[in-house]
PDB file of N, CA and C in Angstrom:
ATOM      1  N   UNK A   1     -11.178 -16.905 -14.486  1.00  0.00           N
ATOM      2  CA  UNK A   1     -11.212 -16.154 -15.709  1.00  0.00           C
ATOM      3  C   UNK A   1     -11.367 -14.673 -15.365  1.00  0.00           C
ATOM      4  N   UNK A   2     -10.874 -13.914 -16.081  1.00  0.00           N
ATOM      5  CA  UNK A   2     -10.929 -12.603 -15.510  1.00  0.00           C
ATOM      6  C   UNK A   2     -12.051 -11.504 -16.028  1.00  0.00           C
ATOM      7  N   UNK A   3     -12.783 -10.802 -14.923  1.00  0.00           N
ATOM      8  CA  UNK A   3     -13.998 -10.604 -15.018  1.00  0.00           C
ATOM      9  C   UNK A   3     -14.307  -9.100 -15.167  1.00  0.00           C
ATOM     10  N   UNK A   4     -15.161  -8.637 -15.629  1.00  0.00           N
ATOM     11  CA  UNK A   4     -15.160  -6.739 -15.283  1.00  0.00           C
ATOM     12  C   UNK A   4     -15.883  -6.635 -13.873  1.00  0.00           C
ATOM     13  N   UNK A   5     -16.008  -5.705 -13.377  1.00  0.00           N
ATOM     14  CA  UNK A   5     -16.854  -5.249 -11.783  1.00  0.00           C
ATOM     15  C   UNK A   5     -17.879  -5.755 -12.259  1.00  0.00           C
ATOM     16  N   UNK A   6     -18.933  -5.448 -13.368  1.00  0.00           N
ATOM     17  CA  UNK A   6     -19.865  -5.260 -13.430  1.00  0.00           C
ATOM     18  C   UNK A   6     -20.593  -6.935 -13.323  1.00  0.00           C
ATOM     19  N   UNK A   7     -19.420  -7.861 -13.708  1.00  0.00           N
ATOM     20  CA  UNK A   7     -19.938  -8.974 -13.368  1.00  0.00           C
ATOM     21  C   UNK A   7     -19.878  -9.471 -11.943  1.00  0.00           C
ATOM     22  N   UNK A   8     -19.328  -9.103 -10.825  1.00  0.00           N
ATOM     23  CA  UNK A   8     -19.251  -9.540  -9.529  1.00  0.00           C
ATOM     24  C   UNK A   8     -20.713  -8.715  -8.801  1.00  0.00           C
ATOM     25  N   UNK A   9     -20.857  -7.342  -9.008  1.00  0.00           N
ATOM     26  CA  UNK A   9     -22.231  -6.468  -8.610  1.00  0.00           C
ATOM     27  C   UNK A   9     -21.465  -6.413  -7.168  1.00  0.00           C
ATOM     28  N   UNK A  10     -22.404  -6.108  -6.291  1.00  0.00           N
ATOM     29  CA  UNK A  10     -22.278  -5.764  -4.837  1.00  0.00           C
ATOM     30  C   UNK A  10     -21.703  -6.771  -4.075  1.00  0.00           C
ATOM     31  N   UNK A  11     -21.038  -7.821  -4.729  1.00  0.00           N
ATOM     32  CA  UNK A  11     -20.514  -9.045  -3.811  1.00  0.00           C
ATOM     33  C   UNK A  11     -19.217  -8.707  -3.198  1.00  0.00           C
ATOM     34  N   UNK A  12     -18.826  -8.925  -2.396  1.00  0.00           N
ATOM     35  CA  UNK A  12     -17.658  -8.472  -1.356  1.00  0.00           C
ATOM     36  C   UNK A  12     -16.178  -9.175  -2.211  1.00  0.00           C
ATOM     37  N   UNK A  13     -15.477  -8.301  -2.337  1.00  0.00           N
ATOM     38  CA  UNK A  13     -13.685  -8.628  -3.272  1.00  0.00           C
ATOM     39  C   UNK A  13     -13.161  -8.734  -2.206  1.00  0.00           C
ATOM     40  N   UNK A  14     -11.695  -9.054  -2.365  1.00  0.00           N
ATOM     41  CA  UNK A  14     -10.508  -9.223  -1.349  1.00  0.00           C
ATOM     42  C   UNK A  14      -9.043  -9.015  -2.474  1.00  0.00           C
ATOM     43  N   UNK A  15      -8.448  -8.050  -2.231  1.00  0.00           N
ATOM     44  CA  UNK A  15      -7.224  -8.015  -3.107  1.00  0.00           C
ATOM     45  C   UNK A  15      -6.314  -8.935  -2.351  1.00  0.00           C
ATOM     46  N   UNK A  16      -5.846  -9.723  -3.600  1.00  0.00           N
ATOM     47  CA  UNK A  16      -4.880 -10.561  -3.064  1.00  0.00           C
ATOM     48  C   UNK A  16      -3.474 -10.590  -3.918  1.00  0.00           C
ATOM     49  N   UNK A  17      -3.548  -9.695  -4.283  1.00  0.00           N
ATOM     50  CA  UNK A  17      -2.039  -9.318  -5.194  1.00  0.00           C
ATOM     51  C   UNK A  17      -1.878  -8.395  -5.736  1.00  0.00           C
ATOM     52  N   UNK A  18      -1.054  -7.715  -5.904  1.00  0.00           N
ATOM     53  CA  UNK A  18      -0.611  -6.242  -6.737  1.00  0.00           C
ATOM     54  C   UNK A  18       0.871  -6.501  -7.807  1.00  0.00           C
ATOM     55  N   UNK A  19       0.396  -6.226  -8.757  1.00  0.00           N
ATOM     56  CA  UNK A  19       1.435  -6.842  -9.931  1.00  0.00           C
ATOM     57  C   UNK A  19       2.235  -5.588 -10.215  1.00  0.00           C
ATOM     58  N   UNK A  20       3.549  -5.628 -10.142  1.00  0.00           N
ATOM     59  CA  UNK A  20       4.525  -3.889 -10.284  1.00  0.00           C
ATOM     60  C   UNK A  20       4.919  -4.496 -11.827  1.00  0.00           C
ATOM     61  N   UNK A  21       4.802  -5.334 -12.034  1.00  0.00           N
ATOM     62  CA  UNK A  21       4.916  -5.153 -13.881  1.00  0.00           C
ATOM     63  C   UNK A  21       4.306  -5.798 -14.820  1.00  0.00           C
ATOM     64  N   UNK A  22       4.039  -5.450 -15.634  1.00  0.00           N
ATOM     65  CA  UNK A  22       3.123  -6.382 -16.720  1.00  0.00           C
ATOM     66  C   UNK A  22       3.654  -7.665 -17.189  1.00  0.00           C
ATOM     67  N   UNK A  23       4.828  -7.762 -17.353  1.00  0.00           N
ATOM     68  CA  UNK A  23       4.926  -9.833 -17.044  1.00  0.00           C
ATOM     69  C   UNK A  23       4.679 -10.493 -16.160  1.00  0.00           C
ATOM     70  N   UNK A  24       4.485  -9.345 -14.995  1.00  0.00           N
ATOM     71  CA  UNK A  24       3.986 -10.534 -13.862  1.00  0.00           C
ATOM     72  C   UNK A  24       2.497 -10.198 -13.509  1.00  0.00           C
ATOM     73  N   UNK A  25       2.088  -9.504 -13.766  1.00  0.00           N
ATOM     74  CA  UNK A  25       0.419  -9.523 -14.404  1.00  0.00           C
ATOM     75  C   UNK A  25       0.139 -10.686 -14.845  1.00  0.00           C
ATOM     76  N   UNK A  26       0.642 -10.436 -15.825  1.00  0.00           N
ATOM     77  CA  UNK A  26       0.646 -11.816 -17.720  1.00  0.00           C
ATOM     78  C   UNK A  26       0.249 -13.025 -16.950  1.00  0.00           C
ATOM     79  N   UNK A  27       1.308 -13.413 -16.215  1.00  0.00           N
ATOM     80  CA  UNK A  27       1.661 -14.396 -15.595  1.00  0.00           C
ATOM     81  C   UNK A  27       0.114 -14.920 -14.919  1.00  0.00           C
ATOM     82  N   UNK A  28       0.246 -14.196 -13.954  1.00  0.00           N
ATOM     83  CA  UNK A  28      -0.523 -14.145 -12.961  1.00  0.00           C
ATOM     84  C   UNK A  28      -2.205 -15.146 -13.272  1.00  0.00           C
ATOM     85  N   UNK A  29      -2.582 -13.866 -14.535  1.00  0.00           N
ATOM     86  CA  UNK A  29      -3.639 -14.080 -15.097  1.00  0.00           C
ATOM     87  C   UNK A  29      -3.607 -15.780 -15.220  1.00  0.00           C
ATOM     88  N   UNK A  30      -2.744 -16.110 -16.438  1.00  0.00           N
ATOM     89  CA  UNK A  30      -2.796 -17.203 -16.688  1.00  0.00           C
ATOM     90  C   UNK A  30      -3.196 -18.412 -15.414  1.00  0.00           C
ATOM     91  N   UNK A  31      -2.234 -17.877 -14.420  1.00  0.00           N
ATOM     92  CA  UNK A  31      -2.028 -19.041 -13.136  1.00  0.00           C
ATOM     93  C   UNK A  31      -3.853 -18.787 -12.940  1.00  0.00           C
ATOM     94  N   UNK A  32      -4.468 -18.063 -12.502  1.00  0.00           N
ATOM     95  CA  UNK A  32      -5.643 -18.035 -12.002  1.00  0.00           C
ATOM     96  C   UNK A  32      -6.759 -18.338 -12.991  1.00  0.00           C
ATOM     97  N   UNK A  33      -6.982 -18.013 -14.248  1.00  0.00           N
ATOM     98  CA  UNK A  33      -7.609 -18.803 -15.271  1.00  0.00           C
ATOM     99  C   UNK A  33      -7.469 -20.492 -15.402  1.00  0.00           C
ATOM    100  N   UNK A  34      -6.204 -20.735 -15.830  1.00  0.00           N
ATOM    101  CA  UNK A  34      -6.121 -22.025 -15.763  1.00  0.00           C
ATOM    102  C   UNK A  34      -6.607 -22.370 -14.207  1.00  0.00           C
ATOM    103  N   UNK A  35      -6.601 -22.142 -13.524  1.00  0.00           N
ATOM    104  CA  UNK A  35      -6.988 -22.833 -11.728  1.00  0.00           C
ATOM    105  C   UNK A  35      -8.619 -22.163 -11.909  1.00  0.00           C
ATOM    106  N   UNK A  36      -9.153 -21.929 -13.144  1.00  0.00           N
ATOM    107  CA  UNK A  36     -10.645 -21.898 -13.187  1.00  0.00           C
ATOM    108  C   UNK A  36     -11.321 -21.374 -12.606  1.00  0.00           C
ATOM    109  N   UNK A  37     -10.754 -19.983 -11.877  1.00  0.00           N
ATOM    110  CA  UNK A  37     -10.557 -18.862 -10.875  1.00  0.00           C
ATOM    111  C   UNK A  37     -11.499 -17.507 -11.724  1.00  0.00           C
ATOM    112  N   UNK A  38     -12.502 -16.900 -11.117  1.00  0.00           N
ATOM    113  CA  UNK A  38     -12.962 -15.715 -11.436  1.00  0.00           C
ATOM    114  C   UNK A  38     -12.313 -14.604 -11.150  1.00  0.00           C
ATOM    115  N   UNK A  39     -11.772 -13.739 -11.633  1.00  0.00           N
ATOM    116  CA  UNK A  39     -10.569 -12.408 -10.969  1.00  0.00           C
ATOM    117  C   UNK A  39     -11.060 -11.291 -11.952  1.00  0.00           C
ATOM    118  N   UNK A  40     -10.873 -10.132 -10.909  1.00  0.00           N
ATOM    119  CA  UNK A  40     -11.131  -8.708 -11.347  1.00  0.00           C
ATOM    120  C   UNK A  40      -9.299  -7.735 -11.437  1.00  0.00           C
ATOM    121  N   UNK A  41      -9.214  -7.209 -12.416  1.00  0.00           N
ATOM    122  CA  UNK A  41      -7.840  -6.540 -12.140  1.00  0.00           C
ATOM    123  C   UNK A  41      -7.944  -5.003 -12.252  1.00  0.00           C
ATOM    124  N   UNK A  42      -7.390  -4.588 -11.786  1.00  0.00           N
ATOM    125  CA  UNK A  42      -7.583  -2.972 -11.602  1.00  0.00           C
ATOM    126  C   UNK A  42      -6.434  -2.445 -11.720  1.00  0.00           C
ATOM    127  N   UNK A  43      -6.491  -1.549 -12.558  1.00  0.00           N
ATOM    128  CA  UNK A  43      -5.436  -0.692 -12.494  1.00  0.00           C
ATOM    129  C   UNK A  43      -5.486   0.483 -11.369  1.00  0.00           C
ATOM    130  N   UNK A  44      -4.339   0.475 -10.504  1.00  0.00           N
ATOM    131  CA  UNK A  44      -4.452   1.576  -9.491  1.00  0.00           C
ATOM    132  C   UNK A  44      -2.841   1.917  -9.083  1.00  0.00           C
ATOM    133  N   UNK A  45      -2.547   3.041  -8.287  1.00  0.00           N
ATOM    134  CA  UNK A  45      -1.455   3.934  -7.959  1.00  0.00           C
ATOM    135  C   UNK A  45      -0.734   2.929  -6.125  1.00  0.00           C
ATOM    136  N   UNK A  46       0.270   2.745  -6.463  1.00  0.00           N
ATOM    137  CA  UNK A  46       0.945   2.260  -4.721  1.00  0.00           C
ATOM    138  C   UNK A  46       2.241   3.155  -4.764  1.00  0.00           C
ATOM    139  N   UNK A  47       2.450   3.249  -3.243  1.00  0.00           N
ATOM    140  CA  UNK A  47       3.576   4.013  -2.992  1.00  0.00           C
ATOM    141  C   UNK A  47       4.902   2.824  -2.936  1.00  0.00           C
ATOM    142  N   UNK A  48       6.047   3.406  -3.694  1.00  0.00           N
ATOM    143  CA  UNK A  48       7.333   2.131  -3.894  1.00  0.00           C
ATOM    144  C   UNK A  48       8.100   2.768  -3.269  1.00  0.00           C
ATOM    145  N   UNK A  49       9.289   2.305  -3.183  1.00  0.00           N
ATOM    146  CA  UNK A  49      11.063   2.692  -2.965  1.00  0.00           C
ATOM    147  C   UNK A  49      11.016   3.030  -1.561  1.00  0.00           C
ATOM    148  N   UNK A  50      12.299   2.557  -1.620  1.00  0.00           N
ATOM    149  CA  UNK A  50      12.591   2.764   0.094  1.00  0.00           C
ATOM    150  C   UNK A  50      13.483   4.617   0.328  1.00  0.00           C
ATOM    151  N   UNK A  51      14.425   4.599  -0.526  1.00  0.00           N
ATOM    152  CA  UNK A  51      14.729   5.991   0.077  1.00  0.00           C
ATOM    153  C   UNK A  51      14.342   7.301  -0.471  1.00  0.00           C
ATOM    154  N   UNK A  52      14.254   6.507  -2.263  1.00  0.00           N
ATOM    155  CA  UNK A  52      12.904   7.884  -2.702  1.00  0.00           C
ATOM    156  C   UNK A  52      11.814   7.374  -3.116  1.00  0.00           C
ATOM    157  N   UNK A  53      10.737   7.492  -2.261  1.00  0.00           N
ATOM    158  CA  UNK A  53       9.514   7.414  -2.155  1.00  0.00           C
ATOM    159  C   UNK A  53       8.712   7.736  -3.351  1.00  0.00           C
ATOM    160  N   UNK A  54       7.783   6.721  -4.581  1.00  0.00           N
ATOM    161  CA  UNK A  54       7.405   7.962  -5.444  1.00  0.00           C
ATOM    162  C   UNK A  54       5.733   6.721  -6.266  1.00  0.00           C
ATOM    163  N   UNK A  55       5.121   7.029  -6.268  1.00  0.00           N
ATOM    164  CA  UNK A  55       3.805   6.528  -6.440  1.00  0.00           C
ATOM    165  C   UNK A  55       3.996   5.836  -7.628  1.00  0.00           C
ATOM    166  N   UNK A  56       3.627   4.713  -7.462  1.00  0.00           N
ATOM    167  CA  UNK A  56       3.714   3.642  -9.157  1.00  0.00           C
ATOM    168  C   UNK A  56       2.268   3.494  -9.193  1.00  0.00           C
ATOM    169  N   UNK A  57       2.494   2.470 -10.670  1.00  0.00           N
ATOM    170  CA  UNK A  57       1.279   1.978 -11.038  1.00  0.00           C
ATOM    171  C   UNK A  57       1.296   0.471 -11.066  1.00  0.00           C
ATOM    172  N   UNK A  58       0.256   0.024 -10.550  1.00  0.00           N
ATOM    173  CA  UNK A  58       0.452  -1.368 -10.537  1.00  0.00           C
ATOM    174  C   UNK A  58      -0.995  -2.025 -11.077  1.00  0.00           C
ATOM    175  N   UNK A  59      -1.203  -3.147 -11.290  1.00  0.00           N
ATOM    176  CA  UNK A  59      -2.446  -4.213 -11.554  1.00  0.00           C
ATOM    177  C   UNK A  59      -2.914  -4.886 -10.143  1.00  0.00           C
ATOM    178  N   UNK A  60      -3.753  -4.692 -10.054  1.00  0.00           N
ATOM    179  CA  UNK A  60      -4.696  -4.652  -8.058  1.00  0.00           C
ATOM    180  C   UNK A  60      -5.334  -6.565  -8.838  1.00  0.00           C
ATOM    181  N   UNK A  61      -5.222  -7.423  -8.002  1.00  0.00           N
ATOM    182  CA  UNK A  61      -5.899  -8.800  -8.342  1.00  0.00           C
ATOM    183  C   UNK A  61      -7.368  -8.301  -6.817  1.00  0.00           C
ATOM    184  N   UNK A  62      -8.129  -8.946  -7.272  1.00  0.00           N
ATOM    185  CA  UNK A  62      -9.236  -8.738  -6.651  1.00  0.00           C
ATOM    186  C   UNK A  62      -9.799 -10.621  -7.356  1.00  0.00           C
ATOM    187  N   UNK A  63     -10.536 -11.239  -5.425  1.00  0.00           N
ATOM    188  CA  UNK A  63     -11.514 -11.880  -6.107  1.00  0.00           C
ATOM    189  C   UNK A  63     -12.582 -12.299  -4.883  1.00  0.00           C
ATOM    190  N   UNK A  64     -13.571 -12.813  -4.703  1.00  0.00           N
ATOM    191  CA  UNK A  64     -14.666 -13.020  -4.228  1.00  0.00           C
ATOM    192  C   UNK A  64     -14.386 -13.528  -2.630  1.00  0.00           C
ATOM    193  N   UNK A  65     -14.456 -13.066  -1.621  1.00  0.00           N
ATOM    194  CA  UNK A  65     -14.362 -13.370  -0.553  1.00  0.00           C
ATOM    195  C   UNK A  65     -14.363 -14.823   0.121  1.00  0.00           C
ATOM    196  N   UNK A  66     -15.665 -15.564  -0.928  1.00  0.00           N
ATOM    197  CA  UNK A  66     -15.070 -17.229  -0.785  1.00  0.00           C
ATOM    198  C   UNK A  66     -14.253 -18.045  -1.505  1.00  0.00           C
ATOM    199  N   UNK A  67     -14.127 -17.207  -2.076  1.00  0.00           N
ATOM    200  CA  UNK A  67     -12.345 -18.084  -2.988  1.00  0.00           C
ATOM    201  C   UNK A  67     -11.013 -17.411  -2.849  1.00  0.00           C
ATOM    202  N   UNK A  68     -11.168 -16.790  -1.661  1.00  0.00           N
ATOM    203  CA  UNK A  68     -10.109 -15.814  -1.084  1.00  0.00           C
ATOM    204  C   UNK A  68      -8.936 -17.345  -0.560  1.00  0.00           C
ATOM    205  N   UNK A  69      -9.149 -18.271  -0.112  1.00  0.00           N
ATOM    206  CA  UNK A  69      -8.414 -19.200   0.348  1.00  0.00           C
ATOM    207  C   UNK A  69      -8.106 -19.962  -0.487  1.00  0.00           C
ATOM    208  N   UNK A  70      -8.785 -20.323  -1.210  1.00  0.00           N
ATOM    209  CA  UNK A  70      -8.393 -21.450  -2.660  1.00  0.00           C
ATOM    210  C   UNK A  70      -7.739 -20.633  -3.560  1.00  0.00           C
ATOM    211  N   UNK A  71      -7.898 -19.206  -3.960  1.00  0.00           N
ATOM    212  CA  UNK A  71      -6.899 -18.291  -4.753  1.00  0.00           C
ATOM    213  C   UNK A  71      -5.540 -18.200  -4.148  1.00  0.00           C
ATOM    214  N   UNK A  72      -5.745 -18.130  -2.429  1.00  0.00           N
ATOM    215  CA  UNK A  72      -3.648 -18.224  -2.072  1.00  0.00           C
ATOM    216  C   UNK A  72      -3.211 -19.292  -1.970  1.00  0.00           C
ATOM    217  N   UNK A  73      -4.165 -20.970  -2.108  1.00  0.00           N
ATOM    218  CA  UNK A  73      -3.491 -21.844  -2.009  1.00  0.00           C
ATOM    219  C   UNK A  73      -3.051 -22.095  -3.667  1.00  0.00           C
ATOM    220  N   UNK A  74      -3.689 -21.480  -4.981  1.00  0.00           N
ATOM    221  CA  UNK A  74      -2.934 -21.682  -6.280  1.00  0.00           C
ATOM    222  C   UNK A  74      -2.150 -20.634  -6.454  1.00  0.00           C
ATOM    223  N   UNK A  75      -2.188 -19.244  -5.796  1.00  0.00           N
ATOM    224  CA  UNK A  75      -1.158 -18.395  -6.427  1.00  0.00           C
ATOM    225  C   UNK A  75       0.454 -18.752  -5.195  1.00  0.00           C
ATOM    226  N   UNK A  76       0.177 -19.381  -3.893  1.00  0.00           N
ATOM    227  CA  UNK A  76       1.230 -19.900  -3.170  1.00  0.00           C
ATOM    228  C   UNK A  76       2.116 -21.320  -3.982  1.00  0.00           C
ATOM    229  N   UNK A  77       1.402 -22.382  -4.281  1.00  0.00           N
ATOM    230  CA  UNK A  77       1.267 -23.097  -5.275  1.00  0.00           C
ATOM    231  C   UNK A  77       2.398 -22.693  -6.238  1.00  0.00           C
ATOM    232  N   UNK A  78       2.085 -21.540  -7.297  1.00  0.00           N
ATOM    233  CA  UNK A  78       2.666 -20.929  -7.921  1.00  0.00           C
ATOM    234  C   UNK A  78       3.908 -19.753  -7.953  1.00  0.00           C
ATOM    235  N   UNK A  79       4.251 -19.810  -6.623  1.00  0.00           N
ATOM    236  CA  UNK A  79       5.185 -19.026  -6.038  1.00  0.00           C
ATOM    237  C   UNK A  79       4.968 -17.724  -6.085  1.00  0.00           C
ATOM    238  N   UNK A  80       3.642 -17.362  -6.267  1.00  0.00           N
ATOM    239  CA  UNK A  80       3.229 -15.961  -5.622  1.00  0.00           C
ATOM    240  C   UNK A  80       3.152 -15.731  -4.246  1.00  0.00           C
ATOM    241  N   UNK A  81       3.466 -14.438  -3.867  1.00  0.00           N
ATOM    242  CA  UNK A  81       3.367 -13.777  -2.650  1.00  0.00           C
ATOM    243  C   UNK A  81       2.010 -13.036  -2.125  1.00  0.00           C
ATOM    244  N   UNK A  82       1.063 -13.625  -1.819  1.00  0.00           N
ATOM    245  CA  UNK A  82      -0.144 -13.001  -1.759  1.00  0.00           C
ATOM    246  C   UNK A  82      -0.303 -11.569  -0.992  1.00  0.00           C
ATOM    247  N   UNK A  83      -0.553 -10.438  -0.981  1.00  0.00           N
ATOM    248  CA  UNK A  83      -0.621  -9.131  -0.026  1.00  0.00           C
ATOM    249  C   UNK A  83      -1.003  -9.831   0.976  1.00  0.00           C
ATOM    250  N   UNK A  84      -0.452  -9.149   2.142  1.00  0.00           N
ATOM    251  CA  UNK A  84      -0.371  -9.682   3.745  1.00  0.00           C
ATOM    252  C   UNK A  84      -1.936  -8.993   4.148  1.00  0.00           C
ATOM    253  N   UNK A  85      -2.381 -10.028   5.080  1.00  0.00           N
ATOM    254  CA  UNK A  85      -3.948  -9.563   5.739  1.00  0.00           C
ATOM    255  C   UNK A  85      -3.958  -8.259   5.985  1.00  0.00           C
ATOM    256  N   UNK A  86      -2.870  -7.576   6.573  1.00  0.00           N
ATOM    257  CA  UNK A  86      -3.464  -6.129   6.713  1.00  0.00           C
ATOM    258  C   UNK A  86      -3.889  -4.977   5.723  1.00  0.00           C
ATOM    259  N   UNK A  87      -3.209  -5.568   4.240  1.00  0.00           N
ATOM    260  CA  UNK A  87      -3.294  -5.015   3.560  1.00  0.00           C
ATOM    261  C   UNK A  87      -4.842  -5.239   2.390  1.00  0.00           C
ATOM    262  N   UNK A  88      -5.397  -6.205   2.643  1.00  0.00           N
ATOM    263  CA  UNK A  88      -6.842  -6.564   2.225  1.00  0.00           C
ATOM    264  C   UNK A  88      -7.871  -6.001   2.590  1.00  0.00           C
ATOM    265  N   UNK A  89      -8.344  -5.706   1.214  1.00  0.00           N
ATOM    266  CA  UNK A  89      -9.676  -4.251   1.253  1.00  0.00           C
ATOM    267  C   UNK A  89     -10.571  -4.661   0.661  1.00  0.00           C
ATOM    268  N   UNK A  90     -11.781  -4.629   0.701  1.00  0.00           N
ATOM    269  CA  UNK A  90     -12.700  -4.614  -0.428  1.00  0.00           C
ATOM    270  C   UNK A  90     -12.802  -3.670  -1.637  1.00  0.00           C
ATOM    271  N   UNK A  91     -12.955  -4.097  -2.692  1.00  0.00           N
ATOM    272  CA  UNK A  91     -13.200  -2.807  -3.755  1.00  0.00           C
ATOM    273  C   UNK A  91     -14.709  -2.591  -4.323  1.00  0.00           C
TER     274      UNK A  91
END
């Protein structure tokens, strides 16, 4: 279910998806609610395009470091592409 910061507090996140449009946000949400999933979403800035380079906005998925594995086995499940390990940060 999707949560504000203020309900996780100092507990360690892991982004595991970045949504470039709001149907696949939409989407998203749903897949991880129904799978009874706690998730934080953030709105934040990524760099796109390959030959002109130019800062978007996207929806950041964030969720709890021990459901970091059970979140890519339902959003894989679901034919999401989870952000690759190097790209996983805490927020």
């Amino acid at each position: 279910m999707k949560q504000t910061a203020e309900f996780f507090g100092e507990r360690p996140m892991v982004l595991v998806y970045i949504a470039k449009k709001l149907k696949d946000a939409l989407a998203l949400e749903d897949v991880l609610t129904n799978a009874g999933l706690d998730y934080a979403v953030e709105v934040d800035t990524y760099t796109g395009g390959l030959i002109f380079r130019s800062e978007r906005t996207g929806a950041f998925f964030y969720v709890e470091e021990p459901q970091h594995e059970r979140t890519i086995a339902v959003m894989e499940q679901a034919a999401y592409k989870p952000v690759a390990n190097e790209l996983r940060s805490e927020s």
